[in-house]
C-alpha atoms as a PDB file:
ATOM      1  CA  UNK A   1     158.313  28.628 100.761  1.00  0.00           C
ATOM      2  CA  UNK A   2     157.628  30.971 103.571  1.00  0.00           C
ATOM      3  CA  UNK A   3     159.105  33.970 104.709  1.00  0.00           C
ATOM      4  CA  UNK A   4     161.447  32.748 107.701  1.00  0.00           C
ATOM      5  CA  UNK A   5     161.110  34.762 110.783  1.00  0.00           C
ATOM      6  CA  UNK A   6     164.533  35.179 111.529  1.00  0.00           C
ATOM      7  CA  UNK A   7     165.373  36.358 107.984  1.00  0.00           C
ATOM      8  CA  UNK A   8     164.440  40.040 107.696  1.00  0.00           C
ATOM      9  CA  UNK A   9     163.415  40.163 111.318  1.00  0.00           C
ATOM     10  CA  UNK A  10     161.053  41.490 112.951  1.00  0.00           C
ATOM     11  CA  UNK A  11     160.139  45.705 113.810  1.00  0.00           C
ATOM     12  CA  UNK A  12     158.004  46.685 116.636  1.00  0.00           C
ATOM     13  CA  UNK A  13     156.609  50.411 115.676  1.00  0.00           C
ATOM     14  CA  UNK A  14     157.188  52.910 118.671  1.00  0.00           C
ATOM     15  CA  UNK A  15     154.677  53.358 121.523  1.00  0.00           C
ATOM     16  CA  UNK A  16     152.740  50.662 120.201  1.00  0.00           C
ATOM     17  CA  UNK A  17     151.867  46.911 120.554  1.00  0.00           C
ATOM     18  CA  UNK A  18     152.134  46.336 116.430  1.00  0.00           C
ATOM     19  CA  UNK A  19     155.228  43.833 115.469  1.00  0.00           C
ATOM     20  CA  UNK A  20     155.602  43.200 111.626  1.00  0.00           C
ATOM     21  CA  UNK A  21     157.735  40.971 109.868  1.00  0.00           C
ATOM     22  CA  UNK A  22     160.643  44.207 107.691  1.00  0.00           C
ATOM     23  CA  UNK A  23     159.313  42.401 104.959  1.00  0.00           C
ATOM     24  CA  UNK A  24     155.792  43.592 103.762  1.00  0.00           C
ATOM     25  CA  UNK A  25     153.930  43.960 100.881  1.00  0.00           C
ATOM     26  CA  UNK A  26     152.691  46.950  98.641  1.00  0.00           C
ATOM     27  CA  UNK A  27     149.707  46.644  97.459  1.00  0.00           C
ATOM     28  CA  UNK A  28     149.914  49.349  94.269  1.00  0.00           C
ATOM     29  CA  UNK A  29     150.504  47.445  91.355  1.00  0.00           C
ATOM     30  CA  UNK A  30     147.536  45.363  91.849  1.00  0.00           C
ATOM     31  CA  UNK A  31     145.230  48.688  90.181  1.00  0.00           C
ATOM     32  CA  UNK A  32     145.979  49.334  87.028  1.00  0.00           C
ATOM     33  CA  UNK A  33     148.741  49.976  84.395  1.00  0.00           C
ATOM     34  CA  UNK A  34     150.324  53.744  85.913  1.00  0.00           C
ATOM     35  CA  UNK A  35     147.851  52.310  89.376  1.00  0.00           C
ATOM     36  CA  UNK A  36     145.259  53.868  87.796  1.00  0.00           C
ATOM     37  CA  UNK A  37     141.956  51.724  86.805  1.00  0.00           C
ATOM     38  CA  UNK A  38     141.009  48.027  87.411  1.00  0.00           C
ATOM     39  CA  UNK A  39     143.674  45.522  87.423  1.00  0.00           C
ATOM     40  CA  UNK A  40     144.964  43.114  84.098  1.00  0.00           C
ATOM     41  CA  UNK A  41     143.767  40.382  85.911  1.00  0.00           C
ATOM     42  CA  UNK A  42     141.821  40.423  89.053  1.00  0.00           C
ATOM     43  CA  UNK A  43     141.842  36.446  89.804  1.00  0.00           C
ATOM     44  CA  UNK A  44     145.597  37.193  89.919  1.00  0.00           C
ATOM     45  CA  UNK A  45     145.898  40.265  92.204  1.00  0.00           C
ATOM     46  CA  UNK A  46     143.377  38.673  94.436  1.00  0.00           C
ATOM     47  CA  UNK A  47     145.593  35.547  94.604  1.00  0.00           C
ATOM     48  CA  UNK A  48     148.498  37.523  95.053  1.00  0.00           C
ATOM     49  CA  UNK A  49     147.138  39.042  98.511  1.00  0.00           C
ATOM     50  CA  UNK A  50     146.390  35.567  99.735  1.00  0.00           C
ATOM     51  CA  UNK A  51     149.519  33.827  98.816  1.00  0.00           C
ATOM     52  CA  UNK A  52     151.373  36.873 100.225  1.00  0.00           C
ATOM     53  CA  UNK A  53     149.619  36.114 103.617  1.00  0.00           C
ATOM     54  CA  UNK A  54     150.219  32.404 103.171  1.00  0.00           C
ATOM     55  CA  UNK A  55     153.522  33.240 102.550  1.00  0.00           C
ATOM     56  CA  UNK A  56     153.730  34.767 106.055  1.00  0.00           C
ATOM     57  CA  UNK A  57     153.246  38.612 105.234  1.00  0.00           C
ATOM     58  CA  UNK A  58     151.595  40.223 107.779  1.00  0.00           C
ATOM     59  CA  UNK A  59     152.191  43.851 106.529  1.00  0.00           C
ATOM     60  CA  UNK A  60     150.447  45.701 103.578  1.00  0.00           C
ATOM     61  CA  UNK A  61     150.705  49.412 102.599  1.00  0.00           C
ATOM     62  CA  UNK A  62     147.851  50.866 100.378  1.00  0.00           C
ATOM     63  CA  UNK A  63     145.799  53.718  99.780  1.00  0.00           C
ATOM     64  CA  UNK A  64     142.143  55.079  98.136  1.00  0.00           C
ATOM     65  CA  UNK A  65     144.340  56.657  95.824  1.00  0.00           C
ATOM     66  CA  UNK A  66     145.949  53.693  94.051  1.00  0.00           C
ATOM     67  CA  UNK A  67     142.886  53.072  91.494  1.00  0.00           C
ATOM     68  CA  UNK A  68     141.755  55.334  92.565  1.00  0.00           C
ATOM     69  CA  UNK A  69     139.905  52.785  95.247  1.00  0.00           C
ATOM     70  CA  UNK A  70     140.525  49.733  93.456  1.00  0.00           C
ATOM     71  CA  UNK A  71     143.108  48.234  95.881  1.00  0.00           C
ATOM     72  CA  UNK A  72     141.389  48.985  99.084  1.00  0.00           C
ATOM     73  CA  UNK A  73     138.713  47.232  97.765  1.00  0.00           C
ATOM     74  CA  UNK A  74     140.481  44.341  96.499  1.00  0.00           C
ATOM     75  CA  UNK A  75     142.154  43.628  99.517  1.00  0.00           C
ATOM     76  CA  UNK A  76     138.864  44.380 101.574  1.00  0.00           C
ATOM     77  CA  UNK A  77     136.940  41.863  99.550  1.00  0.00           C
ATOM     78  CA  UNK A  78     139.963  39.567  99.443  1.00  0.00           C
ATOM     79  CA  UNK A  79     140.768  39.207 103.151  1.00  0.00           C
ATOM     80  CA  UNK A  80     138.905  40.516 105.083  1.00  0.00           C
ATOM     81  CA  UNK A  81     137.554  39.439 108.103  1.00  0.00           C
ATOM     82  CA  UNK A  82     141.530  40.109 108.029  1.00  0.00           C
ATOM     83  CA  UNK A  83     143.570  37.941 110.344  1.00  0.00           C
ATOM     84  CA  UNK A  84     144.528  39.676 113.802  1.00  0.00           C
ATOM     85  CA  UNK A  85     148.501  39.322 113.130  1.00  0.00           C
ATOM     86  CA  UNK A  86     147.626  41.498 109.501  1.00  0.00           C
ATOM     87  CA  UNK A  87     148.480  45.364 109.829  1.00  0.00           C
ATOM     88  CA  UNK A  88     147.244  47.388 107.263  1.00  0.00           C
ATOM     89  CA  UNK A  89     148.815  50.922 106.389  1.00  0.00           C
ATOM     90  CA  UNK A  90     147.244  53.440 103.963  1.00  0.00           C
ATOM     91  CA  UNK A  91     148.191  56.963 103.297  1.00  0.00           C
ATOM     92  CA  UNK A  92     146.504  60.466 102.616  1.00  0.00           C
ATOM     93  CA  UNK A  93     146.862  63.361 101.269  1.00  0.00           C
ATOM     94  CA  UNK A  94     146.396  63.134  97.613  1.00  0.00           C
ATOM     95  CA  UNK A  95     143.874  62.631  94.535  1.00  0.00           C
ATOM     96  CA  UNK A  96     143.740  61.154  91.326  1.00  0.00           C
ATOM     97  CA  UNK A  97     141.521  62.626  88.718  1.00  0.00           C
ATOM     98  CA  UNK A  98     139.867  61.223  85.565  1.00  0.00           C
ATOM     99  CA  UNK A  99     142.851  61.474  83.818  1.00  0.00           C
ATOM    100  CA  UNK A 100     144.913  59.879  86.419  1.00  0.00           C
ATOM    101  CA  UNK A 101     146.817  62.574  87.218  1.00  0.00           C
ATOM    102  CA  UNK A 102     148.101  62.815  90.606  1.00  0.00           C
ATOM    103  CA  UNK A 103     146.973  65.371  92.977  1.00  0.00           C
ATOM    104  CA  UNK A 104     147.809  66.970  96.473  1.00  0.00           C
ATOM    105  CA  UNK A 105     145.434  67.824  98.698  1.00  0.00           C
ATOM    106  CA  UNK A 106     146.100  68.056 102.772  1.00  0.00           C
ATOM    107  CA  UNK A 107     143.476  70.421 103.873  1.00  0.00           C
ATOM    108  CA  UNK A 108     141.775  69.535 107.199  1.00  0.00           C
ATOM    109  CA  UNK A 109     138.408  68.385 105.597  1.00  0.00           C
ATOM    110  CA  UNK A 110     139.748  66.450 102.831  1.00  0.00           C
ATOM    111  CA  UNK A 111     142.231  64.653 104.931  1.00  0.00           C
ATOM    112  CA  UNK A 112     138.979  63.840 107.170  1.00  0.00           C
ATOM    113  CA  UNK A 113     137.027  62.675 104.339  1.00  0.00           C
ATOM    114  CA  UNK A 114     139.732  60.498 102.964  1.00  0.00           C
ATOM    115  CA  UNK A 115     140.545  58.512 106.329  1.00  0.00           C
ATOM    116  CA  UNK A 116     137.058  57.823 106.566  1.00  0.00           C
ATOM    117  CA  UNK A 117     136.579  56.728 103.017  1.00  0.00           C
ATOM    118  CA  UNK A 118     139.658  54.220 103.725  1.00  0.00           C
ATOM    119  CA  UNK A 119     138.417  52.978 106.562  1.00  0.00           C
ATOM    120  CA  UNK A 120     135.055  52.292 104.924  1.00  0.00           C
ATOM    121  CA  UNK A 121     136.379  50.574 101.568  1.00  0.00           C
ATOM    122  CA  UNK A 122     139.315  48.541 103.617  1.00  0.00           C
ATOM    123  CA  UNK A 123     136.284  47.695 106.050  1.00  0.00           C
ATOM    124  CA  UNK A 124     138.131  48.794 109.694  1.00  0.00           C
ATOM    125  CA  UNK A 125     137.154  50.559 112.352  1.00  0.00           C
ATOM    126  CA  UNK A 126     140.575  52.027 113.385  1.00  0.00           C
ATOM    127  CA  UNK A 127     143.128  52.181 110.732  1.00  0.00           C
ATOM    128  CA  UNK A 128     146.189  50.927 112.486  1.00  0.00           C
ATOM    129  CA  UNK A 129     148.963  53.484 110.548  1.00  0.00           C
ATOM    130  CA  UNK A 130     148.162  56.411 108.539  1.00  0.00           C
ATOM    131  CA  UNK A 131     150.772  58.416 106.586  1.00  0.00           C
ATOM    132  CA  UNK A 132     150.111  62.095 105.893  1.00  0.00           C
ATOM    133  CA  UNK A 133     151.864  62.251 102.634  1.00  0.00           C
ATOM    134  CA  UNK A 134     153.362  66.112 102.004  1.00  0.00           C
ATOM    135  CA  UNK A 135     155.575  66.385  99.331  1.00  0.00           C
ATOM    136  CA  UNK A 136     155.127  64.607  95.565  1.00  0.00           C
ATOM    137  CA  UNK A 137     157.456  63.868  92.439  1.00  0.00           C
ATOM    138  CA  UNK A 138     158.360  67.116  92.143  1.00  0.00           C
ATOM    139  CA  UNK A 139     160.076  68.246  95.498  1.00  0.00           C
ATOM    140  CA  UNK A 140     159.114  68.538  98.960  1.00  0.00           C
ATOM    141  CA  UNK A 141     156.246  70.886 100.737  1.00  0.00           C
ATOM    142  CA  UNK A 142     157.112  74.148 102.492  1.00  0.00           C
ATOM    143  CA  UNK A 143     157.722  73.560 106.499  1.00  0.00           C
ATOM    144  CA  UNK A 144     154.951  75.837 107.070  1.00  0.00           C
ATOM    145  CA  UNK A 145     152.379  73.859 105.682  1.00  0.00           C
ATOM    146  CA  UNK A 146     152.680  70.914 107.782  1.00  0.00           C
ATOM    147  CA  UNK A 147     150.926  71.979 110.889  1.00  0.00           C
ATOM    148  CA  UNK A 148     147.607  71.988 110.489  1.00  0.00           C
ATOM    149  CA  UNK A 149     147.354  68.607 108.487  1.00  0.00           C
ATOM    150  CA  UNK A 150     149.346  67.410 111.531  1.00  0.00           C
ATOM    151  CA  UNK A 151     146.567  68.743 113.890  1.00  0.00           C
ATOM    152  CA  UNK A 152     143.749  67.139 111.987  1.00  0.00           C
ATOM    153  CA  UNK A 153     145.727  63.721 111.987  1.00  0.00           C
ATOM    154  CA  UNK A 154     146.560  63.945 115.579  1.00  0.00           C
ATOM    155  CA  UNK A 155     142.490  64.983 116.218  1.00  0.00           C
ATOM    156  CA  UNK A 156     141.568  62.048 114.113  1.00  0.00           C
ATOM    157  CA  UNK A 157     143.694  59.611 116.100  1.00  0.00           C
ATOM    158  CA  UNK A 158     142.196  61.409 119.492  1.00  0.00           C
ATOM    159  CA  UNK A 159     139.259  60.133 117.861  1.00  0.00           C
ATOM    160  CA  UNK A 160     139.913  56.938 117.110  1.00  0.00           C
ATOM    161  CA  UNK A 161     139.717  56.873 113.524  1.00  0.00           C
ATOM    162  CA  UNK A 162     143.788  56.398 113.143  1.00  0.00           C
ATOM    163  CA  UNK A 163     145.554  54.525 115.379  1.00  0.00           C
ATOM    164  CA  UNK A 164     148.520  55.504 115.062  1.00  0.00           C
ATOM    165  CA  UNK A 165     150.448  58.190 112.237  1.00  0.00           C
ATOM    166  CA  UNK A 166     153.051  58.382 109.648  1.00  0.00           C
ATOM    167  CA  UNK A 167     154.469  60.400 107.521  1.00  0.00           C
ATOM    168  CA  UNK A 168     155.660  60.279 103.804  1.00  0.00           C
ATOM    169  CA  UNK A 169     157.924  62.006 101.410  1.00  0.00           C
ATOM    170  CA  UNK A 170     159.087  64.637 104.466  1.00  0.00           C
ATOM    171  CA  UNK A 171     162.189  66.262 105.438  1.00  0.00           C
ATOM    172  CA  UNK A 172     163.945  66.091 108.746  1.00  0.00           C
ATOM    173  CA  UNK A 173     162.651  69.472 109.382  1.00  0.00           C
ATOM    174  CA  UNK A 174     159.032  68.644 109.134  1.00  0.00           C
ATOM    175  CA  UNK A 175     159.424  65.153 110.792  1.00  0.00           C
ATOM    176  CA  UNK A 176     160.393  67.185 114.448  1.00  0.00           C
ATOM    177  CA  UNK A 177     157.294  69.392 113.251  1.00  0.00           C
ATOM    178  CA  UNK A 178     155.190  66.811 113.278  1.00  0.00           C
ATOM    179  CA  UNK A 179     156.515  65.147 115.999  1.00  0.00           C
ATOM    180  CA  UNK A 180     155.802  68.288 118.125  1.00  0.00           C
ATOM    181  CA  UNK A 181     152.352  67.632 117.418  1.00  0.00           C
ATOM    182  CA  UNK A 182     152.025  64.056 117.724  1.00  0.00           C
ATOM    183  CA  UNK A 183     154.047  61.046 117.995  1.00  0.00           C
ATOM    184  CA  UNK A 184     155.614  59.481 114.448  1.00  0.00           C
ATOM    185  CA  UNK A 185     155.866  55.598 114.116  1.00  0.00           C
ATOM    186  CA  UNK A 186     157.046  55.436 110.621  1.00  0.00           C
ATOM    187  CA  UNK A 187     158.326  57.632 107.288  1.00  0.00           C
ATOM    188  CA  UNK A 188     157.960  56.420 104.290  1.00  0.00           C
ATOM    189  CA  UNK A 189     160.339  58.159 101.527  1.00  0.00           C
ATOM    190  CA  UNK A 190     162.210  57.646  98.454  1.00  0.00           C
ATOM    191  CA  UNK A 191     165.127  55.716  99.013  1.00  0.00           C
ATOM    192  CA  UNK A 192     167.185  52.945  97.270  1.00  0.00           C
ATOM    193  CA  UNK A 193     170.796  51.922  96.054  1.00  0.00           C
ATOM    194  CA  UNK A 194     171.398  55.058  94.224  1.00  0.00           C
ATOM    195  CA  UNK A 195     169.027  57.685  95.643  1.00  0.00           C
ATOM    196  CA  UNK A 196     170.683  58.216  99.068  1.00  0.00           C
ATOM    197  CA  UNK A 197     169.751  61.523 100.131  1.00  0.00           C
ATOM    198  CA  UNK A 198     167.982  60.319 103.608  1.00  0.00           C
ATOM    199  CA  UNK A 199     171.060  58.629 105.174  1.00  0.00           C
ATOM    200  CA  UNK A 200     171.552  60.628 107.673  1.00  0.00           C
ATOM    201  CA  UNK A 201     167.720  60.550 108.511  1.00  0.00           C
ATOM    202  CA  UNK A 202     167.554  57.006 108.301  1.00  0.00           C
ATOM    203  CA  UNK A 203     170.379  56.437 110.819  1.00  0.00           C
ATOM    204  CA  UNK A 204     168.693  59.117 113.464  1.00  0.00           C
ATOM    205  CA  UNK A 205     165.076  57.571 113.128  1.00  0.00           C
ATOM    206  CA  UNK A 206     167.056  54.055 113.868  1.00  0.00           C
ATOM    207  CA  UNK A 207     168.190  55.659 117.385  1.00  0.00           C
ATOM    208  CA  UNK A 208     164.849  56.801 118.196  1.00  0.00           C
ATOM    209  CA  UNK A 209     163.089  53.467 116.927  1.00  0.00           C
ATOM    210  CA  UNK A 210     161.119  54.989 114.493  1.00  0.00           C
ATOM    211  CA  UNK A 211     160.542  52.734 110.936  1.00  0.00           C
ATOM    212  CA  UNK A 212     161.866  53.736 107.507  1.00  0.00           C
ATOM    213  CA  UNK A 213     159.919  52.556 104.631  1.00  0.00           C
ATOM    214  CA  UNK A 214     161.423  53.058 101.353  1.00  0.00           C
ATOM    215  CA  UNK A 215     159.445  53.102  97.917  1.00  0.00           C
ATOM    216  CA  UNK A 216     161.154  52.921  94.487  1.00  0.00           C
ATOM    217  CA  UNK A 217     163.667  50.601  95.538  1.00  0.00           C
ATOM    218  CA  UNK A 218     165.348  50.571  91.403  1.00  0.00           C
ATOM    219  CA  UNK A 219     164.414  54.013  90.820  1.00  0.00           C
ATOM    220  CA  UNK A 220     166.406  56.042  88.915  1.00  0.00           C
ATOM    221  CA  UNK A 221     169.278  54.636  88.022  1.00  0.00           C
ATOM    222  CA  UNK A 222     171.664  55.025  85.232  1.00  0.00           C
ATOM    223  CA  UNK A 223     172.649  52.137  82.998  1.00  0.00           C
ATOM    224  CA  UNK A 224     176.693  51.827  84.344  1.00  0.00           C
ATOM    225  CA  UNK A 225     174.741  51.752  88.003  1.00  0.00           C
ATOM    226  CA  UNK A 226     172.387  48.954  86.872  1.00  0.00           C
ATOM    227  CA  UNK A 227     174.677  47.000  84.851  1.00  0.00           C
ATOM    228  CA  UNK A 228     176.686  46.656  88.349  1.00  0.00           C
ATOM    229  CA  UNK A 229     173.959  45.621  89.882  1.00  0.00           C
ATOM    230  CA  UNK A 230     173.008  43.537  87.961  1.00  0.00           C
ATOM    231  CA  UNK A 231     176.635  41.879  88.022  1.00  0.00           C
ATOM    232  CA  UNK A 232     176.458  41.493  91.915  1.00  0.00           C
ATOM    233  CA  UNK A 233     172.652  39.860  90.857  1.00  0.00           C
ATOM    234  CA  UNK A 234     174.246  36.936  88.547  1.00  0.00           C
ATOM    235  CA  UNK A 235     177.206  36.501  90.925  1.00  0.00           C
ATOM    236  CA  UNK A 236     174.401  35.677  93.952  1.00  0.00           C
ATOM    237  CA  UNK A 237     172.275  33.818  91.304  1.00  0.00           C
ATOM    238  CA  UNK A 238     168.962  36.125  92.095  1.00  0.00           C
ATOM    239  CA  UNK A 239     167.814  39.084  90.612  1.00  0.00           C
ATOM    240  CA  UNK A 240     168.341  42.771  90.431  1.00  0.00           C
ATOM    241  CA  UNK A 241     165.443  43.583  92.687  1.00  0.00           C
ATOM    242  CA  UNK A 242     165.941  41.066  95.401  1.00  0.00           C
ATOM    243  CA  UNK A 243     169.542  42.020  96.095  1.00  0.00           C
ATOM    244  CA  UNK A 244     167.913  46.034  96.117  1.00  0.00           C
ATOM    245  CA  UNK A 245     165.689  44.615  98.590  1.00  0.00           C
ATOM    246  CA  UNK A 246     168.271  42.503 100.591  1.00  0.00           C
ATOM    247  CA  UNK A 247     170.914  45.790 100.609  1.00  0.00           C
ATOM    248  CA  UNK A 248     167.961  47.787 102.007  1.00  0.00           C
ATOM    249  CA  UNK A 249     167.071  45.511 104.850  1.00  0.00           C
ATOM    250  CA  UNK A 250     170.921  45.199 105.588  1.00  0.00           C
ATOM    251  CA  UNK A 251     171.052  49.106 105.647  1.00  0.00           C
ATOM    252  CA  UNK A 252     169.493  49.560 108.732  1.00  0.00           C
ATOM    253  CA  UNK A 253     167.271  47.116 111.339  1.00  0.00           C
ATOM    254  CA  UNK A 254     164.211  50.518 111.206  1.00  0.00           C
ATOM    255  CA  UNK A 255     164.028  50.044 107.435  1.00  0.00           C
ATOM    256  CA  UNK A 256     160.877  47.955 106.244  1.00  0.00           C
ATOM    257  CA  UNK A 257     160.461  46.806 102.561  1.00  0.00           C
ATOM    258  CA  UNK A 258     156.702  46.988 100.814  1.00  0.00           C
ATOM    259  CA  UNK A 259     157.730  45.286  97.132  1.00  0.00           C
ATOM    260  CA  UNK A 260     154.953  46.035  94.876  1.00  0.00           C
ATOM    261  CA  UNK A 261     153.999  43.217  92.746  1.00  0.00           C
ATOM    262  CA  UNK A 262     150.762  41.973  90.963  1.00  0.00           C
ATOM    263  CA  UNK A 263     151.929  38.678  89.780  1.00  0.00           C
ATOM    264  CA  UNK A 264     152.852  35.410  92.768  1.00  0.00           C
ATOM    265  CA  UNK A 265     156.271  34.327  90.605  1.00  0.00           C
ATOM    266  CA  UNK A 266     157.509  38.165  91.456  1.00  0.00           C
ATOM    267  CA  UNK A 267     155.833  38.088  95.089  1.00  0.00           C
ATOM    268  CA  UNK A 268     157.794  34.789  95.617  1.00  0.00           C
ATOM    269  CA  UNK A 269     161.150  36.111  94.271  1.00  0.00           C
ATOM    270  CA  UNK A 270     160.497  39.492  96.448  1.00  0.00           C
ATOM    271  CA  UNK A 271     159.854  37.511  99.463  1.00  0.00           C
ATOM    272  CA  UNK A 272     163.615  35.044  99.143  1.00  0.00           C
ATOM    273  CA  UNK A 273     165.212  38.623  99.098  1.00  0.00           C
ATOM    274  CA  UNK A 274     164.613  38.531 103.158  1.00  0.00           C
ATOM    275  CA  UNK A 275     166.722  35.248 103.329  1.00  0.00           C
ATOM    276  CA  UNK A 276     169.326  36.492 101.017  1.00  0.00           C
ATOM    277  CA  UNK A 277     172.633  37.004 102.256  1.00  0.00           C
ATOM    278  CA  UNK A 278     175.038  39.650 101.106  1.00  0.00           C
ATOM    279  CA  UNK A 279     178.940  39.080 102.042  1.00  0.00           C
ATOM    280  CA  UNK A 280     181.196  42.368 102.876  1.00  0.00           C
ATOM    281  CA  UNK A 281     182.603  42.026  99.427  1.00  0.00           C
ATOM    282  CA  UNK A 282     178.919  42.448  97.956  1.00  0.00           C
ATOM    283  CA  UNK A 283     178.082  45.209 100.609  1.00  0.00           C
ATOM    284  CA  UNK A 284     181.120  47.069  99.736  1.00  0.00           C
ATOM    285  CA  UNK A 285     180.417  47.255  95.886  1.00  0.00           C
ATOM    286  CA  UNK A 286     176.077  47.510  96.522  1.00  0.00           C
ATOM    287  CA  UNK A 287     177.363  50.775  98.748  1.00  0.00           C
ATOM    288  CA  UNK A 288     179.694  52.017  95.487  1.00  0.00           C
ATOM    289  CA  UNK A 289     176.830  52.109  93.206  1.00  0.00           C
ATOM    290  CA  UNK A 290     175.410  55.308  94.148  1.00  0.00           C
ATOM    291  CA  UNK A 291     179.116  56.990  93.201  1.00  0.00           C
ATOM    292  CA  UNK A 292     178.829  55.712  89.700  1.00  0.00           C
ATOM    293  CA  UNK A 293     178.322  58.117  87.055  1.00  0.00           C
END
């Protein structure tokens, strides 16, 4: 099996000569249980990134902070010298400590330090996409402290360290902050079935070309709202997941899907989602879910 080109389709990010297939791949389950430490089983994650690009994926998210550092360097001693069609994307922003705990940081010098500690475990010169991630678990960043993190980015990509930014876990507000600053190619938020919160900012990026990259695609949801999912899943023969996958790349042609997966069976099923096809009856119902209680 590989991933048919006119399945998912293609997305070209804006201002820029990088085309990716909507379906990519996301590289954080290949640390650790919680994506902290070394993975179960390296052989496997390691095989996972090369079937993935066998399989025609030509898009990976990561970051230093999944590990912490352990899938940059995976992937880095995995693929690279990386094929020219591959486009990776890492993000910035936060820390894990010895614990694992998760923890924000977007001051000028440690956003610095961590694009150049990416691009020195993922082996790159340029990093083609970076997202400055603002917000975390627990709610969204104030508007005012977007700015000078902006700067930095946009002085880093002056530089040629980044080519290119993101954003993640932002509000409309703070993407035309940013955007004041510097041009945005992507935002990657939380978004699925049942979290729908950024439809109205998913339908405005779409007019202005800009990609929408949704993590958590079965996130939160309650067992009435997974059991009909699930139902619409047995009816199509597939699983949950891939028909969460297929109703987010039939939501709008700027959304790209990065499934996380450290295992090739899962990779394999994530990857048929982009060829799965969902009839108006199955679209209606997929829409309903988020209205169940």
């Amino acid at each position: 099996m590989t991933l048919p080109a006119s399945a998912a389709g293609r997305f070209t990010f804006p201002g820029t000569e990088i085309s990716v297939s909507r379906m990519g791949y996301g590289a954080m389950q290949l640390a650790g249980p919680h994506v902290f430490g070394e993975p179960k089983d390296p052989d496997e994650a390691r095989a996972v990134l090369c079937e993935a690009l066998d399989l025609g994926i030509d898009h990976i998210d990561t970051s230093d902070f999944y590990g912490p550092y352990v899938t940059n360097r995976l992937i880095a001693e995995t693929l690279h010298p990386y094929p020219e069609n591959l486009t990776l994307v890492t993000k910035v922003g936060r820390w894990r400590d010895d614990q694992g705990g998760w923890n924000m940081d977007y001051s000028p010098a440690f956003l610095r330090k961590s694009v150049e500690d990416n691009l020195k475990r993922l082996k790159l010169d340029q990093v083609a996409i970076v997202n400055l991630r603002m917000g975390s678990a627990t709610g969204f960043s104030e508007d005012s402290a977007l700015a000078e993190p902006m700067r930095e980015m946009s002085r880093m990509q002056e530089e040629g360290l980044i080519a290119h930014i993101g954003l993640s876990t932002v509000t409309e507000s703070q993407i035309r902050i940013a955007r004041d600053i510097a041009p945005v190619v992507c935002v990657q938020n939380l978004y699925n079935l049942v979290h729908r919160d950024d439809d109205a900012m998913i339908d405005s990026l779409a007019e202005q070309g800009i990609a929408y990259v949704p993590y958590f695609p079965l996130g939160g949801f309650s067992p009435l709202q997974s059991d009909e999912l699930a139902n619409v899943a047995s009816e199509l023969g597939t699983s949950p997941q891939s028909v969460a996958l297929a109703w987010l790349l039939a939501r709008s042609p700027n959304i790209l899907v990065i499934p996380g997966t450290a295992s090739r069976t899962h990779l394999r099923e994530n990857i048929a989602a982009a060829s799965l096809k969902l009839d108006a009856d199955h679209l209606r119902r997929l829409d309903g879910i988020a209205s169940i209680s």
